[in-house]
Protein backbone atom coordinates (compact mmCIF):
# COMPACT_ATOMS: atom_id res chain seq x y z
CA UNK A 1 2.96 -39.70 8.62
CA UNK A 2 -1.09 -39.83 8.60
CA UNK A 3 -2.88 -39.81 5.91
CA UNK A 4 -4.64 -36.47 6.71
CA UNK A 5 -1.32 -35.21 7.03
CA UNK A 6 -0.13 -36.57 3.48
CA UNK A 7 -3.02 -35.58 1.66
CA UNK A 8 -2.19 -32.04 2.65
CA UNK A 9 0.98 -31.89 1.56
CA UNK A 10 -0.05 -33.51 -1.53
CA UNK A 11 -2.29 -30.87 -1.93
CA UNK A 12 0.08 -27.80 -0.72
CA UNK A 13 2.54 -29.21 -3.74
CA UNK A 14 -0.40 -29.09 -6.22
CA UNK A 15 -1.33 -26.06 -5.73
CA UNK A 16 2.81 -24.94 -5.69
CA UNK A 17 3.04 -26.56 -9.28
CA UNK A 18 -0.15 -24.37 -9.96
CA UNK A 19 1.47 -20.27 -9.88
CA UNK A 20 3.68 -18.45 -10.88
CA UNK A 21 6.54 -18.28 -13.97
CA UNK A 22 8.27 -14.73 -14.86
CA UNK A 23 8.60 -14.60 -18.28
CA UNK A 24 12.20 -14.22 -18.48
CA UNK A 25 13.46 -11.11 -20.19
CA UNK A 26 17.25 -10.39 -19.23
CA UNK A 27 18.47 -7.39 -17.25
CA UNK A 28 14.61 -5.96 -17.58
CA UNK A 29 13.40 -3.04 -15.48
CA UNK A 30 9.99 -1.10 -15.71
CA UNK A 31 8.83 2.35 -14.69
CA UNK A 32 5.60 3.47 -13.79
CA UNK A 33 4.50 6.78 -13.67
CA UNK A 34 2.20 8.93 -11.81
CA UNK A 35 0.39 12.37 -12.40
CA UNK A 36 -1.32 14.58 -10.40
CA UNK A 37 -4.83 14.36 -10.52
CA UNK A 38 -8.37 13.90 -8.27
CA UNK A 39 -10.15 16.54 -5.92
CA UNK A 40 -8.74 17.54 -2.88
CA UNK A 41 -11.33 14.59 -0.47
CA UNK A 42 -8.39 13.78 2.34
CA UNK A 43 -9.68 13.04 6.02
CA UNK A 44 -7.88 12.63 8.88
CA UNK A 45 -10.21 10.93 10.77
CA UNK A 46 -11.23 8.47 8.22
CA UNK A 47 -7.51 7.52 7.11
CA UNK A 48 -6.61 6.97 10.72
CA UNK A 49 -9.17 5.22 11.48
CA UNK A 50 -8.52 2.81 8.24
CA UNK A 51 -4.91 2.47 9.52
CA UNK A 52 -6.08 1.10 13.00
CA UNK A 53 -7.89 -1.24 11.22
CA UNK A 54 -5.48 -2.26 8.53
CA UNK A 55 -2.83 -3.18 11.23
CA UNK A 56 -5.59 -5.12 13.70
CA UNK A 57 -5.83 -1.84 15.87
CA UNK A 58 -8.85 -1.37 17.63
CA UNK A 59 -9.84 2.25 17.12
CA UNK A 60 -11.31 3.94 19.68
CA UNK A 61 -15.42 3.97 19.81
CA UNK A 62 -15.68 7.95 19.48
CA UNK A 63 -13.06 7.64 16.52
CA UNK A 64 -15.18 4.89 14.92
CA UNK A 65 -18.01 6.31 15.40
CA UNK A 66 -16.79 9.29 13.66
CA UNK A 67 -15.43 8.57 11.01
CA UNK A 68 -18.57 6.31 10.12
CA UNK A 69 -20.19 9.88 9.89
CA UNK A 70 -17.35 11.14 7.73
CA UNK A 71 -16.95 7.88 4.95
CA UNK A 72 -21.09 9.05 3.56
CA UNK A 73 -19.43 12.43 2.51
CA UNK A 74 -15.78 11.22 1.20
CA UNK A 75 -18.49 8.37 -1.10
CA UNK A 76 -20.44 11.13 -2.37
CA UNK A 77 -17.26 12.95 -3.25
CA UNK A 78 -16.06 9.86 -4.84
CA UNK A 79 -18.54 9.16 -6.72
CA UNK A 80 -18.01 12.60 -8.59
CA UNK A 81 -14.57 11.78 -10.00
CA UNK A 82 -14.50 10.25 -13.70
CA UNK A 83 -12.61 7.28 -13.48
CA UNK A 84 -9.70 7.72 -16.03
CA UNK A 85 -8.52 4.67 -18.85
CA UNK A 86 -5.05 5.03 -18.76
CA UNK A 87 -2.34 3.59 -21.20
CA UNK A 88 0.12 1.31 -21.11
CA UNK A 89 3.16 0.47 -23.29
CA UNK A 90 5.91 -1.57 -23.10
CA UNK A 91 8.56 -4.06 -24.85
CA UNK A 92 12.04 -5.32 -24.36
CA UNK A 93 12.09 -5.32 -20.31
CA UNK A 94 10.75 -1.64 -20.58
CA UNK A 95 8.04 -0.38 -20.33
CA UNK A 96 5.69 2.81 -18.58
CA UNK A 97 2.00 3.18 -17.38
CA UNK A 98 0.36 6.42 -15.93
CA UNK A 99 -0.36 6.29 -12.52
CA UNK A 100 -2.44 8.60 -10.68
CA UNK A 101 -2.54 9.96 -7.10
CA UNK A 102 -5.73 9.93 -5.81
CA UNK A 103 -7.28 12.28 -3.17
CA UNK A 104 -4.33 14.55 -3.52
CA UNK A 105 -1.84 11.84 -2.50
CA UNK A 106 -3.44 10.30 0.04
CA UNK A 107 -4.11 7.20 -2.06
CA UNK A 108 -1.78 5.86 -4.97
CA UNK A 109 -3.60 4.52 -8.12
CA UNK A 110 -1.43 2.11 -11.18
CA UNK A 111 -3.01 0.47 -13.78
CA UNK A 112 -1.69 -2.84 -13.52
CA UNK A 113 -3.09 -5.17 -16.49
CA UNK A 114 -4.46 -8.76 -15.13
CA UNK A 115 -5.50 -11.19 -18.74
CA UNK A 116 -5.64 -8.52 -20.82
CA UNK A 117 -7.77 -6.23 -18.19
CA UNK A 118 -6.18 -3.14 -17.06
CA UNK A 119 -7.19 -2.44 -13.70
CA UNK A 120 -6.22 0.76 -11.34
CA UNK A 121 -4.75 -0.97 -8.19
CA UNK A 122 -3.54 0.64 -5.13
CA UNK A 123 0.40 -0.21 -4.91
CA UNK A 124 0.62 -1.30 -1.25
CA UNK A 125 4.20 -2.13 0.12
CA UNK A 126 2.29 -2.74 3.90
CA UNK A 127 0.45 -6.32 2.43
CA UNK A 128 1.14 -8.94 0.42
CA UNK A 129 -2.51 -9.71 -1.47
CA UNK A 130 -2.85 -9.41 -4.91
CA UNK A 131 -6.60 -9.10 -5.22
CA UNK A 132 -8.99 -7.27 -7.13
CA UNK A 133 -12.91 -6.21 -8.04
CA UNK A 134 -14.23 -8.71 -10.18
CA UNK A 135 -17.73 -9.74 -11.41
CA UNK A 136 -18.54 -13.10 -8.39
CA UNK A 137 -19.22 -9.39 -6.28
CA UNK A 138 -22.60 -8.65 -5.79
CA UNK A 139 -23.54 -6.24 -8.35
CA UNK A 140 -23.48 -2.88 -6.21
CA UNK A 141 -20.40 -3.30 -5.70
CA UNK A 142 -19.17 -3.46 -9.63
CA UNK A 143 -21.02 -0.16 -10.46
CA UNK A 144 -19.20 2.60 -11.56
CA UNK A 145 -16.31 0.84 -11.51
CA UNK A 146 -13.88 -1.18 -13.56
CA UNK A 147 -14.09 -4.92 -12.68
CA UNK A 148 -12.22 -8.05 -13.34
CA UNK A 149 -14.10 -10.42 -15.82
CA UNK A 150 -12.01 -14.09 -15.41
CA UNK A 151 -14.00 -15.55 -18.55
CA UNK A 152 -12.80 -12.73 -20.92
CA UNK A 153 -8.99 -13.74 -19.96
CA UNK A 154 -7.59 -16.65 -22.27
CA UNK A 155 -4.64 -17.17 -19.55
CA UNK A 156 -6.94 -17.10 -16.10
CA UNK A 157 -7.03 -20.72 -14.21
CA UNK A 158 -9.02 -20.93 -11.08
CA UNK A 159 -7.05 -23.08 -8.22
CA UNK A 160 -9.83 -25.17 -6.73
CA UNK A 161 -10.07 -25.65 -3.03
CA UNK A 162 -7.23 -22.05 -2.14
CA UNK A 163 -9.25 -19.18 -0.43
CA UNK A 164 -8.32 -15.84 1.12
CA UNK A 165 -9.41 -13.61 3.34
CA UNK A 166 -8.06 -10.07 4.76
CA UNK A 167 -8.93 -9.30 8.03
CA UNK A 168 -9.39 -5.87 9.39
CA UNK A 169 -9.49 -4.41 12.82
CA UNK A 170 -13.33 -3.54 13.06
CA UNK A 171 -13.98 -7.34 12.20
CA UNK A 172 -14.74 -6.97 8.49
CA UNK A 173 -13.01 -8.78 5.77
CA UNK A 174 -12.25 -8.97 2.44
CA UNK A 175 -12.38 -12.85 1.20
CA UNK A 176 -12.74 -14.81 -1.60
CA UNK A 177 -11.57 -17.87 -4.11
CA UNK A 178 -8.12 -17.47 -5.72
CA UNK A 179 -7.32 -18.11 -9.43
CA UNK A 180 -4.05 -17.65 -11.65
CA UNK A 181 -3.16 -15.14 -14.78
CA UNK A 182 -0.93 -13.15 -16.39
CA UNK A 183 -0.04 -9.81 -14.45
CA UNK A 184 1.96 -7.02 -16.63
CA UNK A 185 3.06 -4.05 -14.68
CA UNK A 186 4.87 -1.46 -17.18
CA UNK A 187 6.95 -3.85 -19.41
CA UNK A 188 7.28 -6.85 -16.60
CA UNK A 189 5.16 -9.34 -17.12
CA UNK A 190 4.58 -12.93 -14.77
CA UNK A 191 2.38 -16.00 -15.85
CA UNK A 192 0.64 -17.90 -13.04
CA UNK A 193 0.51 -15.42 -10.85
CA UNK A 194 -1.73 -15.72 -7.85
CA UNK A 195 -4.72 -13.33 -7.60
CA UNK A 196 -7.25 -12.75 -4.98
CA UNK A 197 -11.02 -12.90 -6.39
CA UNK A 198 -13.14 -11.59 -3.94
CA UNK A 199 -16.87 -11.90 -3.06
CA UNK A 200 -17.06 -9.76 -0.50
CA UNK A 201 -15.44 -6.86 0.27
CA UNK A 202 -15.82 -3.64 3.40
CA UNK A 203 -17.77 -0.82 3.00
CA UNK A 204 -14.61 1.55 2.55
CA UNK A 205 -13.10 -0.20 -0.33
CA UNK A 206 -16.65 -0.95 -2.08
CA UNK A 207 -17.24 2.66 -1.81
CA UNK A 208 -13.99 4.01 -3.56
CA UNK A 209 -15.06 3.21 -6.83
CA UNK A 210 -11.57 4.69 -8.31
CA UNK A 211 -9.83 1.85 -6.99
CA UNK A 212 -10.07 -1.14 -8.76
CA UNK A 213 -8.09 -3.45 -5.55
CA UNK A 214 -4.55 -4.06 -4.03
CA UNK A 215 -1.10 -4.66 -5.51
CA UNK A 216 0.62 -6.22 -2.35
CA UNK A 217 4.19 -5.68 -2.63
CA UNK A 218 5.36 -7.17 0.80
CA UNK A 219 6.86 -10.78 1.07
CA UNK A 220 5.01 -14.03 1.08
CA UNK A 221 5.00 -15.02 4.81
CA UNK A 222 2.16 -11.78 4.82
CA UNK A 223 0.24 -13.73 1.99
CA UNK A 224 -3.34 -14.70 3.18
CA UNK A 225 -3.80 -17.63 1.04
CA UNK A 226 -4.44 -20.87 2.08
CA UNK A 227 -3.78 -23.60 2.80
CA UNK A 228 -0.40 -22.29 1.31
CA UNK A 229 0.77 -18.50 0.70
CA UNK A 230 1.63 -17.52 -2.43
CA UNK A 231 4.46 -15.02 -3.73
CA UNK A 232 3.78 -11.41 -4.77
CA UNK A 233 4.29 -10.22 -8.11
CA UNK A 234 7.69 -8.72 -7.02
CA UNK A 235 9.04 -11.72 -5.55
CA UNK A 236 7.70 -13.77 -8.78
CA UNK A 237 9.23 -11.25 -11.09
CA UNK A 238 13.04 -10.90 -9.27
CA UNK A 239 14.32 -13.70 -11.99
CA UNK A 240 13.49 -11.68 -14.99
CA UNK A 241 14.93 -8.04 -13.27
CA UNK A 242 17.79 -6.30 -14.09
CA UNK A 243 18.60 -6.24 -10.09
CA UNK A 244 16.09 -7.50 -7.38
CA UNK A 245 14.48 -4.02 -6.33
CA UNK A 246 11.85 -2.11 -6.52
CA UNK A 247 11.89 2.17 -5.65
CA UNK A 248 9.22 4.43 -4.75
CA UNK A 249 9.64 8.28 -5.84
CA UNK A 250 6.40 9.38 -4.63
CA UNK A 251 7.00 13.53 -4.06
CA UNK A 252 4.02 15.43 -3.12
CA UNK A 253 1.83 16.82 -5.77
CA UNK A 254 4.34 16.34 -8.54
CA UNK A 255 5.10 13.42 -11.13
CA UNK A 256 6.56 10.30 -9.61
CA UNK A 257 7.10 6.53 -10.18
CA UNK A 258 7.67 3.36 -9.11
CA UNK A 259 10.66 1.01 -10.79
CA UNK A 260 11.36 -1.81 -10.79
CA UNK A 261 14.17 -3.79 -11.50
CA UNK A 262 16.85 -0.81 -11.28
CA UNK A 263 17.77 2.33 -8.81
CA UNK A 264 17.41 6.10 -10.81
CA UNK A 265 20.68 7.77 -9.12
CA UNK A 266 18.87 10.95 -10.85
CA UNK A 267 16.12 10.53 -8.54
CA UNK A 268 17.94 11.62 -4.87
CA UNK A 269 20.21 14.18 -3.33
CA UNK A 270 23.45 12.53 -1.12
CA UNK A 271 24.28 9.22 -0.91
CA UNK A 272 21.55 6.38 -0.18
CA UNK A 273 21.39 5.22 3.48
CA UNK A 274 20.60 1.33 4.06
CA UNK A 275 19.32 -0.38 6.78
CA UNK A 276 18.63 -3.82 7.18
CA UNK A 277 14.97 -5.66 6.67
CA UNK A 278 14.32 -6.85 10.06
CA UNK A 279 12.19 -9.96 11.48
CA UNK A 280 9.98 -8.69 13.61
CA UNK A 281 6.68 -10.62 15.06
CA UNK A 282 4.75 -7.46 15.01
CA UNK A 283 6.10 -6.85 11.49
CA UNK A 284 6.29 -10.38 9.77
CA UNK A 285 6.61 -10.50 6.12
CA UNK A 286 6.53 -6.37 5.78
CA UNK A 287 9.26 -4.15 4.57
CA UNK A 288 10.03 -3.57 8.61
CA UNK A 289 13.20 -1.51 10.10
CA UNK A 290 14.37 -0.16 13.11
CA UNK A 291 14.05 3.77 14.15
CA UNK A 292 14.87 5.64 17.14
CA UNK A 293 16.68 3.82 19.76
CA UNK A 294 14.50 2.17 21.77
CA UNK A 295 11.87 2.77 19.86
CA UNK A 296 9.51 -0.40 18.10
CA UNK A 297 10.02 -1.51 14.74
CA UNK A 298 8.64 0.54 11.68
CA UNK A 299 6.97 -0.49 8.23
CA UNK A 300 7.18 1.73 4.69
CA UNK A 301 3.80 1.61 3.77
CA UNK A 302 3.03 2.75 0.56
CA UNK A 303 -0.32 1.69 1.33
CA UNK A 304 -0.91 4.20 3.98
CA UNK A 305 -0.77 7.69 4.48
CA UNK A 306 -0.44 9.09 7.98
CA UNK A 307 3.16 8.23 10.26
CA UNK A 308 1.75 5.94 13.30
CA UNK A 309 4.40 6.49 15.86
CA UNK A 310 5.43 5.66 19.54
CA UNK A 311 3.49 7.91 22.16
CA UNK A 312 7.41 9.23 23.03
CA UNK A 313 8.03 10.64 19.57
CA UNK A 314 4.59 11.63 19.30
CA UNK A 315 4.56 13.82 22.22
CA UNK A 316 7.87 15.40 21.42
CA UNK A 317 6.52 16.44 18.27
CA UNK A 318 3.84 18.13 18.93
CA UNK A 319 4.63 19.75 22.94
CA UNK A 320 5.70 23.04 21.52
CA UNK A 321 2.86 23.29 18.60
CA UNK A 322 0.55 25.74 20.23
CA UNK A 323 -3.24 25.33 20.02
CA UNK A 324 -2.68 21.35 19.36
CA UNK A 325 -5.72 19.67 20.09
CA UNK A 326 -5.16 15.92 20.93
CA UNK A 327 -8.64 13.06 21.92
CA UNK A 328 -9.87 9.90 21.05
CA UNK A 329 -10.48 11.30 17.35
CA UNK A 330 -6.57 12.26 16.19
CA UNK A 331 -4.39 15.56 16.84
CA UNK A 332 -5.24 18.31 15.22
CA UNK A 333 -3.65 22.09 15.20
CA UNK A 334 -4.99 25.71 14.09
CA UNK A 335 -4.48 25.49 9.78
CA UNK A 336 -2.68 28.87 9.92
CA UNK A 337 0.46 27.71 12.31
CA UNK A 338 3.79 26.83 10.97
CA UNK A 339 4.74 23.18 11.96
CA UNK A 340 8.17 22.59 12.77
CA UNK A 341 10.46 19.92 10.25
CA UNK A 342 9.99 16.08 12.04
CA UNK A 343 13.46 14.71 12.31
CA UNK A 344 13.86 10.66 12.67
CA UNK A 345 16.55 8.09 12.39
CA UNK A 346 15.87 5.65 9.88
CA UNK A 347 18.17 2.90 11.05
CA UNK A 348 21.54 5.18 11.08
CA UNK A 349 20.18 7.79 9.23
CA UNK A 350 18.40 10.44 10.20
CA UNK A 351 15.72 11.66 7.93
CA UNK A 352 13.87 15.52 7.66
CA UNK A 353 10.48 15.82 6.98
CA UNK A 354 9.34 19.34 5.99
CA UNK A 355 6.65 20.57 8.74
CA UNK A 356 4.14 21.60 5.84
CA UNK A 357 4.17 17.24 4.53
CA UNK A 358 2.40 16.61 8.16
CA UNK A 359 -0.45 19.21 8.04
CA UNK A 360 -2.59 16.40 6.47
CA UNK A 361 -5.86 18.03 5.83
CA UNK A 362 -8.45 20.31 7.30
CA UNK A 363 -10.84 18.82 9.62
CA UNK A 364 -14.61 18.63 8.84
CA UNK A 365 -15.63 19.51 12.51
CA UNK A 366 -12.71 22.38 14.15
CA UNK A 367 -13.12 25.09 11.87
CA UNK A 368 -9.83 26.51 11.08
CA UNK A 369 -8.09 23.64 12.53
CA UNK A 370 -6.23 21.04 10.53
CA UNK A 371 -5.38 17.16 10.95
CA UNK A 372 -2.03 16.55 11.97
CA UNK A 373 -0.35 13.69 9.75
CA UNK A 374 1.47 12.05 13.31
CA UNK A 375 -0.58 10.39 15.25
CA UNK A 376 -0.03 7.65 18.18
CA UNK A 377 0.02 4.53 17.51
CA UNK A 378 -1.81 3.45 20.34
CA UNK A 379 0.45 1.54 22.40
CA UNK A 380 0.53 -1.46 19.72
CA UNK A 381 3.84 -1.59 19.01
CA UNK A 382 4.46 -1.00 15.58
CA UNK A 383 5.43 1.95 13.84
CA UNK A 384 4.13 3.05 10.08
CA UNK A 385 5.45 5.12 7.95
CA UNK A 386 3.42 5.88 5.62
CA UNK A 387 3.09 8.68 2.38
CA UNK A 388 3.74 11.52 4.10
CA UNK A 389 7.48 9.87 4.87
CA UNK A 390 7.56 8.90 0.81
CA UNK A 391 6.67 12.26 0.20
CA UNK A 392 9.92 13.35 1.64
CA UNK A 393 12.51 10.19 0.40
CA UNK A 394 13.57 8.42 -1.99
CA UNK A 395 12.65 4.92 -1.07
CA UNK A 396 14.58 1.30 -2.22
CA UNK A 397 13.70 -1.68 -1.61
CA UNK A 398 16.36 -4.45 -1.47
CA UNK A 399 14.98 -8.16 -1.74
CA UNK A 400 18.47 -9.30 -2.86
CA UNK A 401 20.08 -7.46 0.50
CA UNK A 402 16.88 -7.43 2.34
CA UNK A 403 17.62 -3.68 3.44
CA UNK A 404 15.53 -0.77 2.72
CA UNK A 405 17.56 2.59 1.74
CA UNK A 406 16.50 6.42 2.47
CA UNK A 407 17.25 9.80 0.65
CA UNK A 408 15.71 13.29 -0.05
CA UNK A 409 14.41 13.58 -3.20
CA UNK A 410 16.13 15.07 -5.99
């Protein structure tokens, strides 16, 4: 072995000795709630072009171009909404913290306290990056906003010489140094675990100033930290759960939750359907399944709101919609016409989403028309599933089984 090649490993076990320890609390589990709340500021063209980039797809130039118009008037809007303090209580494994649905779902907010800090993150099962605002940002981008302060937090360590950095389709990135702490989400708490400090961050997150960063809920292999990836906070926290899951009940425009650590058989209609976790190359380390036969793997992405789908199923959804409308900038459809239910199989099970979930929002330039919440995926082979399919199930996800399981909601 060189020595180049030693000192890295050397190194790579440092920095393993360095994160994370659950605190151990047997059989716990944790609920988080959310409540409706925030003006109605959803755009079509701007989420699908943030979904391009978000999965390395380049969007096309009339879409980007676009929705670079559109962001100015969704930051103006933003900049209206009072950002909330929320509270958080918890003890003996349990524990529950409001959580609030942005932009009329189109964005999932849940204070997640970091050192003592509470912080609004966005719950995001389609990355594995814990990171967060803080105060090494330049200072427009910590105003009017809650930020991370690492020297008011008794428990932070910084890990010399581990970076990370998020790359995005349109080139930008968000990067930064990486530190440790203690993370609490509801009544589950993890010491050591690894969060993302950045010093840079894009335009679209800088400008949402309700969101305080991400709470990556994939598996480590999607980590961005180097020179070694690190856990998430599920993954760190399995030891000290009642049973190695997580569940998202995220209905539209009512109350819902994440929980961890148990499955609410309150919470769904039927029986739960399971498929397996697969290993895909276009999906590595994400919650990834297979769909339609034939069809390329799929992702549950909290962390997203439209369904990116095959050009197949795309087209077979919308052919009898009359007026639809489809270019470079999405599909959209006249506002007053009744979309038909989307069926898909979810591994063996085939799921129904109500036609009124996928009329996403109005547009900003088709008066009377609306943006339709299926798009195409482009060719890129991955399919993503995100809110509007949550909307409609009852999601688990299985770490211990490394299956994912779909049913309506209650």
């Amino acid at each position: 072995m060189n020595h180049s090649l030693s000192s890295l490993l050397t190194f790579a076990c440092l920095l393993a000795s360095t994160f994370a320890t659950p605190v151990k609390r047997d059989g716990s589990y944790s609920k988080i709630f959310r409540q409706a709340s925030g003006p109605n500021l959803r755009n079509g063209v701007v989420e699908l072009d943030r979904t391009f980039r978000k999965y390395g797809i380049a969007s096309p130039q009339a879409l980007s171009d676009v929705a670079t118009e559109q962001k100015s008037a969704i930051a103006s809007g933003l900049a209206t909404i009072t950002n909330e303090k929320v509270a958080a209580s918890g003890g003996n494994g349990e524990g529950s913290v409001v959580a609030n649905p942005m932009l009329h779902d189109s964005q999932y907010l849940s204070p997640v306290t970091i050192g003592g800090q509470t912080m609004n993150l966005d719950v995001d099962t389609g990355s594995a990056d814990l990171w967060i605002f803080n105060t090494a940002l330049p200072a427009e981008d910590q105003q009017d906003r809650t930020v991370y302060n690492p020297s008011n937090s008794p428990t932070y360590h910084a890990v010399t010489g581990a970076t990370f950095a998020v790359n995005y389709g349109d080139g930008s990135q968000t990067y930064g140094t990486v530190g440790t702490d203690t993370v609490e989400v509801g009544g589950i708490s993890v010491q050591n675990q690894a969060i993302e400090l950045p010093y840079a961050v894009s335009a679209s997150f800088a400008n949402d100033t309700n969101s305080n960063g991400i709470l990556g809920l994939a598996f480590q292999s999607d980590n961005t930290i180097k020179p070694t990836p690190q856990p998430t906070f599920f993954e760190n926290a399995i030891p000290s759960l009642q049973a190695p899951v997580f569940t998202a009940n995220l209905k539209a425009g009512t109350a819902g939750s994440y929980q961890f650590g148990f499955i609410d058989n309150t919470a769904y209609s039927g029986s739960l359907h399971y498929t397996p976790v697969v290993n895909s190359a276009s999906a590595k380390g994400l919650w990834a399944f297979d769909t339609n036969p034939g069809a390329n793997v799929a992702i549950a992405d909290t962390g997203s709101s439209l369904l990116l789908l095959d050009d197949d199923i795309v087209g077979a959804y919308w052919a009898p919609v009359p007026g639809h409308t489809s270019d470079a900038t999405g599909i959209t459809f006249p506002c007053d016409t009744q979309l038909p239910d989307f069926q898909i199989q979810l591994g063996e099970y085939t799921a129904t989403i109500a036609g009124e979930l996928i009329n996403y929002a109005p547009t900003t330039d088709q008066p009377g028309y609306c943006f339709g919440g299926i798009q195409s995926n482009m060719g890129q082979g991955i399919n993503v599933f995100g809110d509007i399919l949550f909307a409609s199930q009852f999601v688990v996800f299985d770490a211990g089984n490394m299956q994912i399981g779909f049913a309506p909601h209650a």
